[in-house]
Structures are given as C-alpha cells and as structure tokens.
C-alpha atoms as a PDB file:
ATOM      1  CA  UNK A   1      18.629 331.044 192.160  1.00  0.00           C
ATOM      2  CA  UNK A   2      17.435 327.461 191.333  1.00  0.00           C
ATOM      3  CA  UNK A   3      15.875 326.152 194.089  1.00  0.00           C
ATOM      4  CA  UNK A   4      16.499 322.359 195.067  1.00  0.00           C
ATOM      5  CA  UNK A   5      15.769 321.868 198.235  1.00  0.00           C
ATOM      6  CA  UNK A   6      13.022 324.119 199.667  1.00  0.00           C
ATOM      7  CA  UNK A   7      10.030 323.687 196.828  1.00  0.00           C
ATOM      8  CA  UNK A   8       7.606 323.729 199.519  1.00  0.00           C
ATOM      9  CA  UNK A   9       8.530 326.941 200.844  1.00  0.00           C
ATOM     10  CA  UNK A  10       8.969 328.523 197.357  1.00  0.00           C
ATOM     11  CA  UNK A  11       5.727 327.095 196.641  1.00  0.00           C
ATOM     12  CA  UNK A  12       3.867 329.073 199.840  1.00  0.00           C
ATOM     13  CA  UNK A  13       5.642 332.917 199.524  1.00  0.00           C
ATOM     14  CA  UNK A  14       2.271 334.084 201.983  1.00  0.00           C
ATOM     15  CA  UNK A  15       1.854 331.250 204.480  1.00  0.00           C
ATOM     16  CA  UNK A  16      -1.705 331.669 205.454  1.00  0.00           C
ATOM     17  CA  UNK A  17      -3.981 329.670 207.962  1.00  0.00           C
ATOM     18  CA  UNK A  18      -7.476 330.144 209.432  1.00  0.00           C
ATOM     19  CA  UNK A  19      -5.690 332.618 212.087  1.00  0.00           C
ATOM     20  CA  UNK A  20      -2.867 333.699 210.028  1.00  0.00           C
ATOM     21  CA  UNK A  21      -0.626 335.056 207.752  1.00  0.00           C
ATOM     22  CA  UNK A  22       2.674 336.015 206.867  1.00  0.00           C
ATOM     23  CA  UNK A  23       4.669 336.816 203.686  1.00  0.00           C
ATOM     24  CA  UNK A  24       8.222 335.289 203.715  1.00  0.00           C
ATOM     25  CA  UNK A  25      10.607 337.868 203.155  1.00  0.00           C
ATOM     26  CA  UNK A  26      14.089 337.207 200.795  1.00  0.00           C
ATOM     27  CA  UNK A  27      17.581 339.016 201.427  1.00  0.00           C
ATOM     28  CA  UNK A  28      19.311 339.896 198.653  1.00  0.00           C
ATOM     29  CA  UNK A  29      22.355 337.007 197.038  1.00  0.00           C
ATOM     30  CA  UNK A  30      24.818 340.120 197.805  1.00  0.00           C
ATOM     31  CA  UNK A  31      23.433 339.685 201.701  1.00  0.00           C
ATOM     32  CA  UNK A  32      24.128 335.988 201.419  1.00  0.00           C
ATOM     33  CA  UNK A  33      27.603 336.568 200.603  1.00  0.00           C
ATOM     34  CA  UNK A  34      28.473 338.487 203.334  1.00  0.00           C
ATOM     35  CA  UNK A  35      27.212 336.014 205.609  1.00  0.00           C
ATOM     36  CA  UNK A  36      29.125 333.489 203.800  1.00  0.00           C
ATOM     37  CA  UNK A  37      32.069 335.964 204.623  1.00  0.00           C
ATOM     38  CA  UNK A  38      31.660 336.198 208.114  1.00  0.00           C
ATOM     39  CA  UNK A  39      30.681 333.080 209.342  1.00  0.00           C
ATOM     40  CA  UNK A  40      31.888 330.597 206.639  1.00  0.00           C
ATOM     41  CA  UNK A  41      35.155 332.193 206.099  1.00  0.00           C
ATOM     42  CA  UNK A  42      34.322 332.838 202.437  1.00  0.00           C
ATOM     43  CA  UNK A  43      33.375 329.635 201.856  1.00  0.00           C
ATOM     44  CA  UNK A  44      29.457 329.176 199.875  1.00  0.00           C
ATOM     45  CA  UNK A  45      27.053 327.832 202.197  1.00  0.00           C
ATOM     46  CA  UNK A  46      25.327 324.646 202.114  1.00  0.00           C
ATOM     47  CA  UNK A  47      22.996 325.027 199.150  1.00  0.00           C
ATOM     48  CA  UNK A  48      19.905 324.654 201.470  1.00  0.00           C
ATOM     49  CA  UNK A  49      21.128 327.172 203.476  1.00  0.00           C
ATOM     50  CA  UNK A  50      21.292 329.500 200.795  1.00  0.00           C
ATOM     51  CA  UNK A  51      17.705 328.838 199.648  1.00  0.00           C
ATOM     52  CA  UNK A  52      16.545 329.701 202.636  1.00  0.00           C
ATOM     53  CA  UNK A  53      17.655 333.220 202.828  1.00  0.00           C
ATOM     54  CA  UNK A  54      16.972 333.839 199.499  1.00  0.00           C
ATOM     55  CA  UNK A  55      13.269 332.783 200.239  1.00  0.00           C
ATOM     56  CA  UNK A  56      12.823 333.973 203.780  1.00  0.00           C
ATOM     57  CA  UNK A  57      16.338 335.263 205.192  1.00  0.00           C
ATOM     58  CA  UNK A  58      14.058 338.281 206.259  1.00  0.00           C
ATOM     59  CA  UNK A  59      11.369 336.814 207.834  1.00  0.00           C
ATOM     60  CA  UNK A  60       9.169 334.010 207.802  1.00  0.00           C
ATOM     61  CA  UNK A  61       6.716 332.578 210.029  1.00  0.00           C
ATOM     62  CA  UNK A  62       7.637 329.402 210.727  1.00  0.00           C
ATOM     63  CA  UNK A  63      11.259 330.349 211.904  1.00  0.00           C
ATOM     64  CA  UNK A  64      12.014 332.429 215.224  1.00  0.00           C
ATOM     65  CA  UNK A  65      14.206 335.099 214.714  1.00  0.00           C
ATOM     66  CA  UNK A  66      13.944 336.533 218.568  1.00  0.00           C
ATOM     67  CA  UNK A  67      14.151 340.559 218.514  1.00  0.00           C
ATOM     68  CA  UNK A  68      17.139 340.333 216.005  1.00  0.00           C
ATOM     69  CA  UNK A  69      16.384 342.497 212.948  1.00  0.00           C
ATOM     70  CA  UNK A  70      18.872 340.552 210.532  1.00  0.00           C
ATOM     71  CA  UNK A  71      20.307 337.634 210.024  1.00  0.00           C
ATOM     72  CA  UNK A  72      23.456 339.182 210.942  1.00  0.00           C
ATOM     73  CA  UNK A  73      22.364 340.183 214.684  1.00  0.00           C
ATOM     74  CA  UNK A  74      20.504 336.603 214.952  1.00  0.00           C
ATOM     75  CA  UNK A  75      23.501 335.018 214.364  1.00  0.00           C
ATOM     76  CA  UNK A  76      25.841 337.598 216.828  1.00  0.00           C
ATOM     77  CA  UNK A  77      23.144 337.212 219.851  1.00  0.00           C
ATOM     78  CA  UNK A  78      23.551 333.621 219.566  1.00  0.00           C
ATOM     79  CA  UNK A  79      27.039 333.901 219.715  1.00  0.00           C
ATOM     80  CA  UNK A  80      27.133 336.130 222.548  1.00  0.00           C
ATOM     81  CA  UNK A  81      24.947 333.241 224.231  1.00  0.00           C
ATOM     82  CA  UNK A  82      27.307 330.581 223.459  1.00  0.00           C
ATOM     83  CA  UNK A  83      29.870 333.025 225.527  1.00  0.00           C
ATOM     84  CA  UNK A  84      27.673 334.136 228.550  1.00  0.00           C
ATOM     85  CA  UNK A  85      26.929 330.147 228.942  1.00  0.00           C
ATOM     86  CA  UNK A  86      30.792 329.046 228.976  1.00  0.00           C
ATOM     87  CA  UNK A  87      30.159 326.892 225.401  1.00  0.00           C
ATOM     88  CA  UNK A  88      31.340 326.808 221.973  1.00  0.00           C
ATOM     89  CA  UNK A  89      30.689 325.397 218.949  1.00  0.00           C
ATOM     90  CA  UNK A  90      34.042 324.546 217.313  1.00  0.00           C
ATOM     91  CA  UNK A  91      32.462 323.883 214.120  1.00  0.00           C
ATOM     92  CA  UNK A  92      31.341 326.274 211.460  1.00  0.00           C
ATOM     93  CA  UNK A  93      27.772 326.661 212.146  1.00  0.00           C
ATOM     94  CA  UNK A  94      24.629 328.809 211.313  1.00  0.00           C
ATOM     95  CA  UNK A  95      21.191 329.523 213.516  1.00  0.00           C
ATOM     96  CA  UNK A  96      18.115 329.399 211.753  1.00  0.00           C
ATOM     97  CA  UNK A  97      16.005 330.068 214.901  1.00  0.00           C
ATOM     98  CA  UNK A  98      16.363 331.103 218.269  1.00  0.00           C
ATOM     99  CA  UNK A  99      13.444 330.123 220.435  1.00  0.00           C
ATOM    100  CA  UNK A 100      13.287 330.808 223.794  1.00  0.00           C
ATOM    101  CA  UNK A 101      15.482 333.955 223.222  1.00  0.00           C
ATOM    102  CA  UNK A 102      18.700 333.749 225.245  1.00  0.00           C
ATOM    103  CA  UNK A 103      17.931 329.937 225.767  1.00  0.00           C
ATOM    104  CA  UNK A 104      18.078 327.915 222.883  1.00  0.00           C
ATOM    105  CA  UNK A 105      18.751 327.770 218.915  1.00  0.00           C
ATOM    106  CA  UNK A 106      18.297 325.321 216.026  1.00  0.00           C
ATOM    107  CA  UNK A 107      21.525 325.738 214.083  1.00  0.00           C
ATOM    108  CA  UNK A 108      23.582 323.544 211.062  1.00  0.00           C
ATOM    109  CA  UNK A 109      26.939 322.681 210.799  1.00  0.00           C
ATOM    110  CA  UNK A 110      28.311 324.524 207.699  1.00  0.00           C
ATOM    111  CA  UNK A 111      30.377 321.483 206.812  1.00  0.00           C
ATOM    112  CA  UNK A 112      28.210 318.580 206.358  1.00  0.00           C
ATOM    113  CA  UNK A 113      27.165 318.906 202.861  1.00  0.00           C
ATOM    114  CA  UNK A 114      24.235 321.279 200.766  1.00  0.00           C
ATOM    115  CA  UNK A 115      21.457 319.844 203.157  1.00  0.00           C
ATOM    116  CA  UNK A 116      22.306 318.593 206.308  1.00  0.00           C
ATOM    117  CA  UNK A 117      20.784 317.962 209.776  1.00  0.00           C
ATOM    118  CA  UNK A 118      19.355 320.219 212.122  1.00  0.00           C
ATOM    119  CA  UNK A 119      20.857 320.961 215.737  1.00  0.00           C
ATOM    120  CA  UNK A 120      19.400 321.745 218.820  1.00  0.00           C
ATOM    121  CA  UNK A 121      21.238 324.151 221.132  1.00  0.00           C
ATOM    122  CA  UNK A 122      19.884 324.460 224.717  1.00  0.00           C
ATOM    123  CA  UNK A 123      22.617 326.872 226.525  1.00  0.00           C
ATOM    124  CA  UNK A 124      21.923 325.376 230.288  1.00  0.00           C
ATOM    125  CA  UNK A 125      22.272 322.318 229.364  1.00  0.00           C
ATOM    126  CA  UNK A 126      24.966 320.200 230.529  1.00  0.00           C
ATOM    127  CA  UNK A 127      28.286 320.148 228.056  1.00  0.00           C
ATOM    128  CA  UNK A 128      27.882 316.793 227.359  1.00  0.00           C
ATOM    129  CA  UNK A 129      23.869 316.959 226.516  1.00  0.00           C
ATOM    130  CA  UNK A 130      23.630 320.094 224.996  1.00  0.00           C
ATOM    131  CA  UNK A 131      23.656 319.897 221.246  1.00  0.00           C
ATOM    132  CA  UNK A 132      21.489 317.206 220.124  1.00  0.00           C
ATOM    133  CA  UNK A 133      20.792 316.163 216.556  1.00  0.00           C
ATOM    134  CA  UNK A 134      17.009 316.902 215.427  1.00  0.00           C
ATOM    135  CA  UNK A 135      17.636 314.221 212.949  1.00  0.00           C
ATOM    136  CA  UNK A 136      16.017 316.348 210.904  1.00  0.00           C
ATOM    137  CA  UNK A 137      16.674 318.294 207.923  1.00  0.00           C
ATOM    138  CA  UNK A 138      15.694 322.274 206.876  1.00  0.00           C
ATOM    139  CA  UNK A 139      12.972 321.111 204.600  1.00  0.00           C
ATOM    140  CA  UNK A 140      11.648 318.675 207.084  1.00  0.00           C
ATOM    141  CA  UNK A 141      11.387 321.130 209.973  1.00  0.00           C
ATOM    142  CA  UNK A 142       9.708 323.989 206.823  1.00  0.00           C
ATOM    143  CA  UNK A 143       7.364 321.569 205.360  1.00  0.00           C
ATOM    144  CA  UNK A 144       5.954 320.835 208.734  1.00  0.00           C
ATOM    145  CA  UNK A 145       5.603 324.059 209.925  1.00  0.00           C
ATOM    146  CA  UNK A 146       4.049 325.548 207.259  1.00  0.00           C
ATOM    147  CA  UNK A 147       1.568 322.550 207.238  1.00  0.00           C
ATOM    148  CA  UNK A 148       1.277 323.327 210.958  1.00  0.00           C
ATOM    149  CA  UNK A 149       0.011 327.376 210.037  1.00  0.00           C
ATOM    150  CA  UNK A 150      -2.152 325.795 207.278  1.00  0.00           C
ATOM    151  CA  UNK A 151      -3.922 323.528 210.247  1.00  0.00           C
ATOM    152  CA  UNK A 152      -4.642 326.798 212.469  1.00  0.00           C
ATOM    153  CA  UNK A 153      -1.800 325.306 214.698  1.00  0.00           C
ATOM    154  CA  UNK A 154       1.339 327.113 216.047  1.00  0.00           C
ATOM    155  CA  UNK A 155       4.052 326.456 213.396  1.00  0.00           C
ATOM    156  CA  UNK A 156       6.429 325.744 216.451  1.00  0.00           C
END
C-alpha cells in the first residue's frame, strides 16, 4: 500500500523513548475490507484511514484502544456507548481511540474526504456540546504523539 498520508508513522515502525517502546502492529488489507464492509457499507475508507490500519490497526502506542482486542470490538464498544448514553452519530464514522474507556472517543467522519478532521466524542456531554471538532487531522494528532514518546512524555 502506498502510503500518502502517514510518512511519519511509517517512518517510526518501533516508537521508542527514554521510558519506552512499542512496535506498531499492521492488520492485514483483507481486515481492512471487512471493516470497510461493516461500517462503511462497502464503501473504501478515507485513504488515511486505511494507512493507519495497515501501519498500526493492531496496536500502536500513541492510540488508545481501551481493553478491545480488535479494531472490530473498539469500534462495537463505542457503539454500545453511543446507545447506553441516548446519542448517535448519524454519520458514517470510525474511532481511532477510546480514552477514558466508556467515556470518550476520537473518531472521523467516513465522508469527508481521504484525510479529514478529527472528532472528539465525550458521551456525558450535553447533545448540543458533545462532538467537537479537534481541528485536527490523523497525521497531526500521530506526528505529535510519537514526538511526545520520543520526549519521555505521555503520547496522550
């Protein structure tokens, strides 16, 4: 897969600091298209999106996955969320990370182009407050994090 988008991260396959370490792990392109199945309707996802879980879909440190295993449970816990907090997202969309299990996610809209802005979720929060733009994109929030490890600093 050509990668466009997330250089950096291709660049740094063991993300290392003074304090740690961590080999991204890929998923498969077969993977990726099951996702794309079930929560794109088919459709490819944004082309950033699919770097990422070609990279790191099975780990990484510098996203939160909670407890879920796969990508596939990450993204069913945060829907279960969205339903034990009365919301929904009426959008295609896709978590990244879930911080704060059971609290809050980072998450793109699947239909806003192959690298679009990041969303915060916060599941308490008031309808009209709760899904504000990070105004920032995947490789933005990557780049920095993985900086962040490289400083000895929390990637989060």
């Amino acid at each position: 897969m050509e990668i466009k988008y997330l250089t950096y991260l291709m660049d740094n396959p063991i993300i290392k600091g003074p304090f740690y370490e961590r080999t991204n792990e890929s998923i498969q392109l077969s993977e990726i298209a099951q996702l794309e199945n079930l929560y794109n309707e088919g459709k490819s996802f944004p082309q950033v999106l699919k770097e990422l879980l070609f990279l790191a879909g099975g780990g990484t440190c510098v996203l939160d996955r909670g407890r879920n295993k796969t990508q596939q449970e990450m993204q069913e816990h945060v829907r279960s969320c969205l339903v034990r907090y009365n919301k929904s997202i009426d959008r295609p969309f896709y978590a990244i990370d879930v911080y704060n299990p059971g609290d809050q996610m980072l998450f793109i809209y699947l239909d806003e182009g192959d690298n679009p802005i990041v969303y915060n979720a916060v599941y308490d929060e008031p309808i009209e407050e709760w899904l504000p733009p990070t105004n920032l994109t995947i490789p933005q929030i990557i780049n920095g994090r993985i900086d962040n490890v490289k400083k000895g600093w929390n990637p989060f």
